[in-house]
N, C-alpha and C. Protein backbone atom coordinates (compact mmCIF):
# COMPACT_ATOMS: atom_id res chain seq x y z
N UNK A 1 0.85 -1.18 0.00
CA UNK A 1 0.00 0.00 0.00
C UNK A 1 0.90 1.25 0.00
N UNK A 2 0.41 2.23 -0.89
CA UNK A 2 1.48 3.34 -0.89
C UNK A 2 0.91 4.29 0.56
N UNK A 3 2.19 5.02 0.94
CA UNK A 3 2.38 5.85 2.12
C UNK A 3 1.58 6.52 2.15
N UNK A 4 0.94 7.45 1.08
CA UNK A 4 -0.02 8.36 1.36
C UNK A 4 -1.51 7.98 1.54
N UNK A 5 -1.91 6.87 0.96
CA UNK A 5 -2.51 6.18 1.23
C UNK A 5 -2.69 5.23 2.96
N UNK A 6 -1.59 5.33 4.09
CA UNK A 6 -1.12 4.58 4.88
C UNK A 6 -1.66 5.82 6.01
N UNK A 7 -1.09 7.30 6.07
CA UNK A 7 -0.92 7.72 6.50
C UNK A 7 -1.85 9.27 6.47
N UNK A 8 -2.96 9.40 6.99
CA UNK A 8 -3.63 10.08 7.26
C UNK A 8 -3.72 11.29 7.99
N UNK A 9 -3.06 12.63 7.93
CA UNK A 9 -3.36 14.03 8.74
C UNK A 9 -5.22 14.25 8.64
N UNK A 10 -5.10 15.08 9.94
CA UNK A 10 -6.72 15.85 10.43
C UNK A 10 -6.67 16.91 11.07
N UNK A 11 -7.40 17.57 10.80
CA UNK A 11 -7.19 18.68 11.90
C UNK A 11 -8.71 18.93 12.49
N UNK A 12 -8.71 19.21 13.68
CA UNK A 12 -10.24 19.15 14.36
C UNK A 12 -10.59 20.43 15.50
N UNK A 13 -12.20 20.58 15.84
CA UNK A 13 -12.33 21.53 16.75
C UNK A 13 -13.48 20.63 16.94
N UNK A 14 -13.81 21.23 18.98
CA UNK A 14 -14.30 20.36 19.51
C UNK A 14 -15.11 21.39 20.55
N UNK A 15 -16.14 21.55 20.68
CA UNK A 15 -16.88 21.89 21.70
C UNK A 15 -18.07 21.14 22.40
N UNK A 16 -17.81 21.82 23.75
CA UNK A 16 -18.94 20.85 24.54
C UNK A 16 -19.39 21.37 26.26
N UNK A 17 -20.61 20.99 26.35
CA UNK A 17 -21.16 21.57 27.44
C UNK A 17 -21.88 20.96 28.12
N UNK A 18 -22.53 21.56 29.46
CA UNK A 18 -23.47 20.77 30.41
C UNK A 18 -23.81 21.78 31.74
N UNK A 19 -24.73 21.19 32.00
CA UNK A 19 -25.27 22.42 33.51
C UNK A 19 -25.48 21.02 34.71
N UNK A 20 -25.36 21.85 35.88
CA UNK A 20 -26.19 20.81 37.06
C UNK A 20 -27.39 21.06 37.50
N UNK A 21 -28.31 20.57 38.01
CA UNK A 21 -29.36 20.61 38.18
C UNK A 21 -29.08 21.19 39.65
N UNK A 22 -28.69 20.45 40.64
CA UNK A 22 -28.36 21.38 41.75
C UNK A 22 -27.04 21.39 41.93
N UNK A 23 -26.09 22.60 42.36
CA UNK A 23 -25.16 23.07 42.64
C UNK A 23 -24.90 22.82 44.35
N UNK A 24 -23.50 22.92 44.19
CA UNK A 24 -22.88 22.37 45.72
C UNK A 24 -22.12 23.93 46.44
N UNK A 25 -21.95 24.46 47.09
CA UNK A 25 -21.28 25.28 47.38
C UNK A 25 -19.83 25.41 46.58
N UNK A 26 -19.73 26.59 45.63
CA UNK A 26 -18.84 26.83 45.06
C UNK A 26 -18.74 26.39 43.73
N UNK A 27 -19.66 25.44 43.23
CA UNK A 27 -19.83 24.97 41.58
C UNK A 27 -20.11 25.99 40.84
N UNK A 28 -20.22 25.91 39.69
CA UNK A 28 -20.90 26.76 38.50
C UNK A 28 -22.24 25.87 37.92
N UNK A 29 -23.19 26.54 37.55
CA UNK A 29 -24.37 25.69 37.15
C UNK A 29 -23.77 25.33 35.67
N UNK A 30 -23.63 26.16 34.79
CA UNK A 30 -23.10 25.67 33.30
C UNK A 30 -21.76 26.21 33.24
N UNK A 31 -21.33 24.98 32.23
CA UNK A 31 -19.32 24.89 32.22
C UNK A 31 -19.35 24.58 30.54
N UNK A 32 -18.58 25.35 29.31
CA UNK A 32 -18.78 25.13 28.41
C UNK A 32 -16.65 24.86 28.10
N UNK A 33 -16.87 23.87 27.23
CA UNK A 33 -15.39 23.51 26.89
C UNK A 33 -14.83 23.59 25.83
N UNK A 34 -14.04 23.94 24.81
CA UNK A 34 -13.88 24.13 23.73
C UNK A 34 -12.53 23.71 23.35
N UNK A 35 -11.81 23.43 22.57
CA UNK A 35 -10.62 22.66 22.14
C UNK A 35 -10.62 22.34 21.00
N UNK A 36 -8.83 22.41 20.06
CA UNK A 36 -9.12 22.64 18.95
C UNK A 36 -7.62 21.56 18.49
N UNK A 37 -7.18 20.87 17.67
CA UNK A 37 -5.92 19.56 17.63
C UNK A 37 -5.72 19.41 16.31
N UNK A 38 -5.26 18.27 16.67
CA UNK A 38 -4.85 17.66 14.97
C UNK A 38 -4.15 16.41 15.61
N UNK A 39 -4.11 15.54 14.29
CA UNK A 39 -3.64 14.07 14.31
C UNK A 39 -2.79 13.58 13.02
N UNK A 40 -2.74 12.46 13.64
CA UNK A 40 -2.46 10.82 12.21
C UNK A 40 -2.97 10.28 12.65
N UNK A 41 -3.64 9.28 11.47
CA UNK A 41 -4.17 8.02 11.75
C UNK A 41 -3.44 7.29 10.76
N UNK A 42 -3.01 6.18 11.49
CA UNK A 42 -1.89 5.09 10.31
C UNK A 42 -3.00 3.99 9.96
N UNK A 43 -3.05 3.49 8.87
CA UNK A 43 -3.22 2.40 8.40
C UNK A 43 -2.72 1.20 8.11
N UNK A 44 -2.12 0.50 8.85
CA UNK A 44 -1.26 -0.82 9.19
C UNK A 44 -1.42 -1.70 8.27
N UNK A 45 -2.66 -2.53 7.95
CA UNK A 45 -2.90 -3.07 7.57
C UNK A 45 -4.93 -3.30 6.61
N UNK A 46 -5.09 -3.88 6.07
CA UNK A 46 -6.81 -3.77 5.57
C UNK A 46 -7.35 -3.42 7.05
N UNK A 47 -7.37 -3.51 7.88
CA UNK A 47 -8.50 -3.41 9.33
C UNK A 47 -7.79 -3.00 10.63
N UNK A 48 -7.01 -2.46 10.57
CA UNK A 48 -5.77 -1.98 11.68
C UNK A 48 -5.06 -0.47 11.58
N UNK A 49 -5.46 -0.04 12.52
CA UNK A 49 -5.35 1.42 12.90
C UNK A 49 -4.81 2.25 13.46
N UNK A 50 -4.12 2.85 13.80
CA UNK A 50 -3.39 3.56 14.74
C UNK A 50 -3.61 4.91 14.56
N UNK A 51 -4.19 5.55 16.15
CA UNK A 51 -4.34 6.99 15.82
C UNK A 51 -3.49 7.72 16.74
N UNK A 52 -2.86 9.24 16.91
CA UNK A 52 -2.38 9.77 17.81
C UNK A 52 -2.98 11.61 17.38
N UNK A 53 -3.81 11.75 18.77
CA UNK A 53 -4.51 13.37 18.76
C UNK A 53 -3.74 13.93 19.20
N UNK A 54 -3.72 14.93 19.23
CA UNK A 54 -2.64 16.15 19.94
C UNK A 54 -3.95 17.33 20.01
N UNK A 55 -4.53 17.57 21.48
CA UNK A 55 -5.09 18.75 21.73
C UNK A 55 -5.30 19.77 22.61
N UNK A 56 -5.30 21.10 22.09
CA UNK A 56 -5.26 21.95 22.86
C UNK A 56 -6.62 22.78 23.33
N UNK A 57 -6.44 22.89 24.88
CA UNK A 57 -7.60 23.74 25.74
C UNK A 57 -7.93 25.48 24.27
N UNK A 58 -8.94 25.71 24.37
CA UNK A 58 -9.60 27.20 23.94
C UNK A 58 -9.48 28.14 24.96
N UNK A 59 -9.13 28.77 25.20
CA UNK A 59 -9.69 29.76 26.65
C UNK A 59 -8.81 29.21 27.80
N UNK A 60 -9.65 30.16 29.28
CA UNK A 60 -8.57 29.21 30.49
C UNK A 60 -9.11 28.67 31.02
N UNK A 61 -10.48 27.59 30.78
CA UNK A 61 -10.75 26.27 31.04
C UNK A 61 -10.52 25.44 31.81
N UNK A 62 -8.97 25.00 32.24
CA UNK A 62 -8.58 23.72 32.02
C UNK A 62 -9.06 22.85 33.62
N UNK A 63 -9.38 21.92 32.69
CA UNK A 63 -10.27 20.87 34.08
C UNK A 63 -9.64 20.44 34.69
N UNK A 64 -10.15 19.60 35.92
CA UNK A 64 -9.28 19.12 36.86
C UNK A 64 -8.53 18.37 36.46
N UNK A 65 -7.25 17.45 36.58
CA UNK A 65 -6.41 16.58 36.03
C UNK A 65 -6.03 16.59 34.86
N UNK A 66 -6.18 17.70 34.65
CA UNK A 66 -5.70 17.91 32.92
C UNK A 66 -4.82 18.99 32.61
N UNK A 67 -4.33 19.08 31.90
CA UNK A 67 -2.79 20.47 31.90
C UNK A 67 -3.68 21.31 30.01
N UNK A 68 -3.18 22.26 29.95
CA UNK A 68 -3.50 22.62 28.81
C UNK A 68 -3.57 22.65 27.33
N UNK A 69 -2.51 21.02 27.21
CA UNK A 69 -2.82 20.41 26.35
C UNK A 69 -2.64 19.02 26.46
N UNK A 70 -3.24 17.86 25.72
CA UNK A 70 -3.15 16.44 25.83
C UNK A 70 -2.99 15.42 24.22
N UNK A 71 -2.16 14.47 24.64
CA UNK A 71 -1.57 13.57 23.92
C UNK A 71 -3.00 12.17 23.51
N UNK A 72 -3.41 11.68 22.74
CA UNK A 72 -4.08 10.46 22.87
C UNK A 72 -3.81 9.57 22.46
N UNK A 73 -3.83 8.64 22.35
CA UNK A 73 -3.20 7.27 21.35
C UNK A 73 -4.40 6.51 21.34
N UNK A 74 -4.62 5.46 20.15
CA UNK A 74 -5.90 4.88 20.47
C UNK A 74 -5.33 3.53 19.20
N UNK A 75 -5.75 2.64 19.25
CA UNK A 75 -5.77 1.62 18.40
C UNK A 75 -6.76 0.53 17.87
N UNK A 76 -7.36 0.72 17.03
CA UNK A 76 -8.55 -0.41 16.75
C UNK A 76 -7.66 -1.59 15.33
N UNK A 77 -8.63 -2.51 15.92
CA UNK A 77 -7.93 -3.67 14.78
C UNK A 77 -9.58 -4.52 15.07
């Protein structure tokens, strides 16, 4: 299989949101998130995959356990 064919760039944006129904001392009722990346996805083989995201926070956001940008790796076969 040729390389370009193998080897897949993306580039992506991502938003997302939610409210609580009741709040705890010190919450926010609605928290909106936004983030914007890019990738590869390899093609190994007919049914085998390999992806790696790279993304970055929008704004100053950043959630608990998370730094302001993140790495993903993922693999389906």
């Amino acid at each position: 299989m040729d390389l370009r064919y193998q080897l897949e760039p993306y580039l992506f944006f991502d938003a997302g949101g939610g409210s609580l129904k009741r709040t705890l001392s010190g919450e926010r009722t609605e928290k909106t998130l936004l983030s914007t990346g890019g990738g590869f996805r390899v093609h190994l083989f007919n049914a085998v995959y390999f992806n790696i995201d790279w993304a970055k926070t929008v704004g100053n956001a950043i959630t608990a356990g998370s730094g302001p940008s993140t790495v993903h790796f993922s693999f389906q076969a």
